[in-house]
N, C-alpha and C. Protein backbone atom coordinates (compact mmCIF):
# COMPACT_ATOMS: atom_id res chain seq x y z
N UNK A 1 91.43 84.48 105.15
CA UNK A 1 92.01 85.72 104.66
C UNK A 1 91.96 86.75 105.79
N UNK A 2 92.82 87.67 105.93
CA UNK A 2 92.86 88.69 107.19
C UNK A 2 93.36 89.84 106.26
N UNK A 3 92.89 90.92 106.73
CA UNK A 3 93.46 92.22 106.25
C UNK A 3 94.36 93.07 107.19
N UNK A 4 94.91 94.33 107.07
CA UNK A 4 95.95 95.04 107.67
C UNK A 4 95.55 96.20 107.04
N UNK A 5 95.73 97.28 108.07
CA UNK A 5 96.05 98.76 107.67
C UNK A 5 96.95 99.21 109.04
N UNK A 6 97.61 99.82 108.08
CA UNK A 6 98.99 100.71 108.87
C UNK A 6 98.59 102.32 108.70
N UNK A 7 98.31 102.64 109.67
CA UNK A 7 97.92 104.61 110.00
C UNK A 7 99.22 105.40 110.15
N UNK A 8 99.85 106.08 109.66
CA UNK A 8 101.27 106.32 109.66
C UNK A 8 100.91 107.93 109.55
N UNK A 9 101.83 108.99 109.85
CA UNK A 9 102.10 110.43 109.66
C UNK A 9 103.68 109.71 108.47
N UNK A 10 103.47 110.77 107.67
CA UNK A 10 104.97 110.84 107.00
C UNK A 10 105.20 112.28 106.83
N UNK A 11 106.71 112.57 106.18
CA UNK A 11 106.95 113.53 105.87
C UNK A 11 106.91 114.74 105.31
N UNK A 12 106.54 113.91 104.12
CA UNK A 12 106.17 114.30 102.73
C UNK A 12 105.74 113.28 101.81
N UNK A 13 104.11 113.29 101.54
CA UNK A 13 103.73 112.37 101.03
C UNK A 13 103.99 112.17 99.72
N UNK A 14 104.62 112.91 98.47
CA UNK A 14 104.88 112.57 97.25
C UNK A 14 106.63 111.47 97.89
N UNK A 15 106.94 112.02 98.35
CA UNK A 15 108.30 111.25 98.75
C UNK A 15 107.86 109.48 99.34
N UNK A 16 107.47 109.86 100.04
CA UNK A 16 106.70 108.57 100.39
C UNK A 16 106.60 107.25 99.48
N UNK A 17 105.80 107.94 98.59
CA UNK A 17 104.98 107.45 97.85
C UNK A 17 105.68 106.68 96.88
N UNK A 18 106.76 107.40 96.66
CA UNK A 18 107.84 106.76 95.44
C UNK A 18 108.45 105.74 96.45
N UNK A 19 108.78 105.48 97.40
CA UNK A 19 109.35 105.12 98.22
C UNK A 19 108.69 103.19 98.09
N UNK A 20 107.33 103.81 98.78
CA UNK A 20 106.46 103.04 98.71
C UNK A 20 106.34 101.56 97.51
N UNK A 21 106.10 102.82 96.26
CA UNK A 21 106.12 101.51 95.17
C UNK A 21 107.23 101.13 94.89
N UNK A 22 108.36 101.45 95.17
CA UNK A 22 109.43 100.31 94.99
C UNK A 22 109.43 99.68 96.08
N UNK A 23 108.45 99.02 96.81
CA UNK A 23 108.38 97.30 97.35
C UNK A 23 107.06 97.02 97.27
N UNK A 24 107.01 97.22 96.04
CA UNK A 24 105.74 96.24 95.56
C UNK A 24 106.24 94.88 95.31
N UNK A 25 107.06 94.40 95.06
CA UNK A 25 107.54 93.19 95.11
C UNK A 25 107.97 92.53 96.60
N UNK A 26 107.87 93.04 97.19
CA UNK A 26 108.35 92.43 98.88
C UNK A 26 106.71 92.12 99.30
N UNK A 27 106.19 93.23 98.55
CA UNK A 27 104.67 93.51 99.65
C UNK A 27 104.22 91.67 98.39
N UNK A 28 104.44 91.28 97.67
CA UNK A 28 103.98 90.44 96.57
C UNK A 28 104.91 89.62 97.23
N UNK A 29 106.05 89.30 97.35
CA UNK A 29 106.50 88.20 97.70
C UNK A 29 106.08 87.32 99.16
N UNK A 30 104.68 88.74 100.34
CA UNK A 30 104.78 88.08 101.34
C UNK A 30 103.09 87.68 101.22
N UNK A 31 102.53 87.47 99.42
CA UNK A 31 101.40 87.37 99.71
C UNK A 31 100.38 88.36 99.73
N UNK A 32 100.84 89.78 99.82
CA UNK A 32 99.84 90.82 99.85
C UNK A 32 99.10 90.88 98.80
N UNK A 33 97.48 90.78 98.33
CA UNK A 33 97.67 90.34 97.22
C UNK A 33 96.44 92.19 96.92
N UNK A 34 96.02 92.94 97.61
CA UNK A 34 94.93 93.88 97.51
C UNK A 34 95.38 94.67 98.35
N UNK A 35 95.49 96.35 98.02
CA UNK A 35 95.96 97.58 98.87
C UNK A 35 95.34 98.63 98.45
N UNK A 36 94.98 99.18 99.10
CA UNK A 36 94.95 100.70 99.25
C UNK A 36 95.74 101.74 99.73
N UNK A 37 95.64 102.73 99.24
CA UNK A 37 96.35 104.15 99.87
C UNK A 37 95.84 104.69 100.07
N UNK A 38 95.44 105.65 101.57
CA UNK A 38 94.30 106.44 101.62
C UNK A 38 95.41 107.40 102.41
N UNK A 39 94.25 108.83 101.70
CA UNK A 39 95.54 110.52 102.07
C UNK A 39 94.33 110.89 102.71
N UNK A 40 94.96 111.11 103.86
CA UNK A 40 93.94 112.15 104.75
C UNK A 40 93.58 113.25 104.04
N UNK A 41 92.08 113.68 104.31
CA UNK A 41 91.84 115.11 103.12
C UNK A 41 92.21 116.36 103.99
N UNK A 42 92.05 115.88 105.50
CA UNK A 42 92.64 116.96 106.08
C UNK A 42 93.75 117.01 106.89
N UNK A 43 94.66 116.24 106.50
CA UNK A 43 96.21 115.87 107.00
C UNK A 43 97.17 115.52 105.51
N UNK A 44 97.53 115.84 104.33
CA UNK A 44 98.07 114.87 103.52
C UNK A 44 99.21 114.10 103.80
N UNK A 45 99.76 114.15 105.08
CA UNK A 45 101.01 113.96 105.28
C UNK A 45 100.53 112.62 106.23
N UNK A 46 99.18 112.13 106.43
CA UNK A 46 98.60 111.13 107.20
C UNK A 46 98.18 110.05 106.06
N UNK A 47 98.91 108.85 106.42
CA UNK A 47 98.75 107.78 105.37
C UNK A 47 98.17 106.69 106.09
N UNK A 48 97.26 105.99 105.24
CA UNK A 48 96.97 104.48 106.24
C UNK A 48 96.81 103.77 104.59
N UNK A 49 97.45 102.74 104.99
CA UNK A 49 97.87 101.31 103.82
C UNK A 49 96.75 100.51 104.48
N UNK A 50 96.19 99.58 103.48
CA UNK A 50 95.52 98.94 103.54
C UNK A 50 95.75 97.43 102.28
N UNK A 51 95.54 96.09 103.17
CA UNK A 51 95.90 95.23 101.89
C UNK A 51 94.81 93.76 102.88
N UNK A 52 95.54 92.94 102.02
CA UNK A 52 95.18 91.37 102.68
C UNK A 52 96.22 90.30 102.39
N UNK A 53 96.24 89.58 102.56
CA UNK A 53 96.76 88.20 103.00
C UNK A 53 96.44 87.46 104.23
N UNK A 54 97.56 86.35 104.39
CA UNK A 54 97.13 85.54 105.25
C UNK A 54 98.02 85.73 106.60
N UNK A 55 97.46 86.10 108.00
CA UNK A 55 97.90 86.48 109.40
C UNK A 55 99.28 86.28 109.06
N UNK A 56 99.57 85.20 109.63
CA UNK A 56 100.96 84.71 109.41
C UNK A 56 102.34 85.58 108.28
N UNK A 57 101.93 85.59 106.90
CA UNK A 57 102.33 86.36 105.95
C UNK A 57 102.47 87.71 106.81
N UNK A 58 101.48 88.13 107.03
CA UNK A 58 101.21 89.58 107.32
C UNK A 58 102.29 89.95 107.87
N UNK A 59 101.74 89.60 109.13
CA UNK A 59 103.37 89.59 110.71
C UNK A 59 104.77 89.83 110.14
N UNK A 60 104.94 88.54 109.11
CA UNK A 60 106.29 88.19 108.57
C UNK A 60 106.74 89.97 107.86
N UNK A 61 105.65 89.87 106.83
CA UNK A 61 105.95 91.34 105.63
C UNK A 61 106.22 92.56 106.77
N UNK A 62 105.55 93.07 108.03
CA UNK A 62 105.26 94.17 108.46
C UNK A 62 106.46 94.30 108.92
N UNK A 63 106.99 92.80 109.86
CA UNK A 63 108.37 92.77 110.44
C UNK A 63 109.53 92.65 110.37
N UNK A 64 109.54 92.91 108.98
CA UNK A 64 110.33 92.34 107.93
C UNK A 64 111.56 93.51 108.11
N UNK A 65 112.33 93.16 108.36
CA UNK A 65 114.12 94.39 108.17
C UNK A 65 113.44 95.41 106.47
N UNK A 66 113.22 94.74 105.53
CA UNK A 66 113.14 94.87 104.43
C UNK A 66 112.04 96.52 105.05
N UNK A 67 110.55 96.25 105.33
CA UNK A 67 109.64 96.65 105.74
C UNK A 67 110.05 98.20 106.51
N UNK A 68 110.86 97.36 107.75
CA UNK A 68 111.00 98.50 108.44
C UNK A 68 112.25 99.66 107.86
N UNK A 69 113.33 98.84 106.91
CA UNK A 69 113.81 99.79 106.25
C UNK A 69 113.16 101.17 105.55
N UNK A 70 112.35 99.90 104.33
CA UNK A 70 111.23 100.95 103.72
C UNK A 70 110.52 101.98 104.29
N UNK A 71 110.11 102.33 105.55
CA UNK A 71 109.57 103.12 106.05
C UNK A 71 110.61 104.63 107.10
N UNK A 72 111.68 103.74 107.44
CA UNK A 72 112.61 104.56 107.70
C UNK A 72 113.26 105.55 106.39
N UNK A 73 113.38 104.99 104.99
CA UNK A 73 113.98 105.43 104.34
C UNK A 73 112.94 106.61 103.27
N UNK A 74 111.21 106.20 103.46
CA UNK A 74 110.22 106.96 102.99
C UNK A 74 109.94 107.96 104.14
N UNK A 75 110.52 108.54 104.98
CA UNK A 75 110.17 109.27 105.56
C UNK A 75 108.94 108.88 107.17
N UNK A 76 108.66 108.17 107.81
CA UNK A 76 107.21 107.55 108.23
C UNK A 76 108.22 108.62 109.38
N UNK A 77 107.04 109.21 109.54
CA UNK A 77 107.45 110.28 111.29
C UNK A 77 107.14 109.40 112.44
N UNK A 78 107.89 108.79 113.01
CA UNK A 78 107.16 108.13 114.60
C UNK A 78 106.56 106.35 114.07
N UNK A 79 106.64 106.13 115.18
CA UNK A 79 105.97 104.86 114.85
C UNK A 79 104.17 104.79 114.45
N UNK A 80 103.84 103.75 113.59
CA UNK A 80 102.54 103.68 112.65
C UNK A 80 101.68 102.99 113.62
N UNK A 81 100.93 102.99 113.42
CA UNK A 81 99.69 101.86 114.26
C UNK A 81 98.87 100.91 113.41
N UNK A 82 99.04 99.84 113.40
CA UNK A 82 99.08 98.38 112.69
C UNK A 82 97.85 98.15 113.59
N UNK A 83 96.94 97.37 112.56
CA UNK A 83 95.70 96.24 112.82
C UNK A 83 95.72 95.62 111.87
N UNK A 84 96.04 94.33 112.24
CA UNK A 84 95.76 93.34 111.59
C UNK A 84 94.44 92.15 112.14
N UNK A 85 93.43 92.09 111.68
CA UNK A 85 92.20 90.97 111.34
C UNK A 85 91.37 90.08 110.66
N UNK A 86 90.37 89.47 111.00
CA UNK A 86 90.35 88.65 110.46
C UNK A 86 89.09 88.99 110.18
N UNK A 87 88.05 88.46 108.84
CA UNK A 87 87.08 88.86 108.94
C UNK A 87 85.47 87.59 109.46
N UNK A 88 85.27 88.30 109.79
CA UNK A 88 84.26 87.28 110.90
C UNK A 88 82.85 87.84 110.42
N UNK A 89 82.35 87.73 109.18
CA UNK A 89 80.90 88.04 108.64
C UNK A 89 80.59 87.07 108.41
């Protein structure tokens, strides 16, 4: 299992957000199966996603036309900064 979080600035985070849950089914079709949303308390317009699946999946969902639509069309200011790992405990 490997996890991912994406650190993103957006626009406007209620906009976003709607944005967001309509691809809950893409984020499900590539395997994502656990996420979070975390709002900066002192930025709200600073988002980092958080989920899991498997590496491979991951890559596919993040790079996905579908993906990068979604984020062009929710507002994401600038490009996000992606980590994806594995956990090694």
């Amino acid at each position: 299992m490997a996890f991912y979080y994406v650190d993103h600035i957006v626009h406007d985070f209620d906009a976003w957000k709607k944005v967001y849950d309509q691809y809950d089914a893409l984020r499900a079709a590539h395997g994502i199966t656990d996420h979070q949303i975390l709002q900066s308390v002192d930025n709200p317009n600073r988002v980092i996603v958080y989920g899991e699946g498997e590496v491979k999946m991951i890559h596919k969902f993040i790079l996905s036309p579908e993906a990068q639509a979604a984020m062009r069309e929710a507002g994401v200011a600038g490009p996000p900064t992606v980590f994806i790992g594995e956990d090694k405990s």
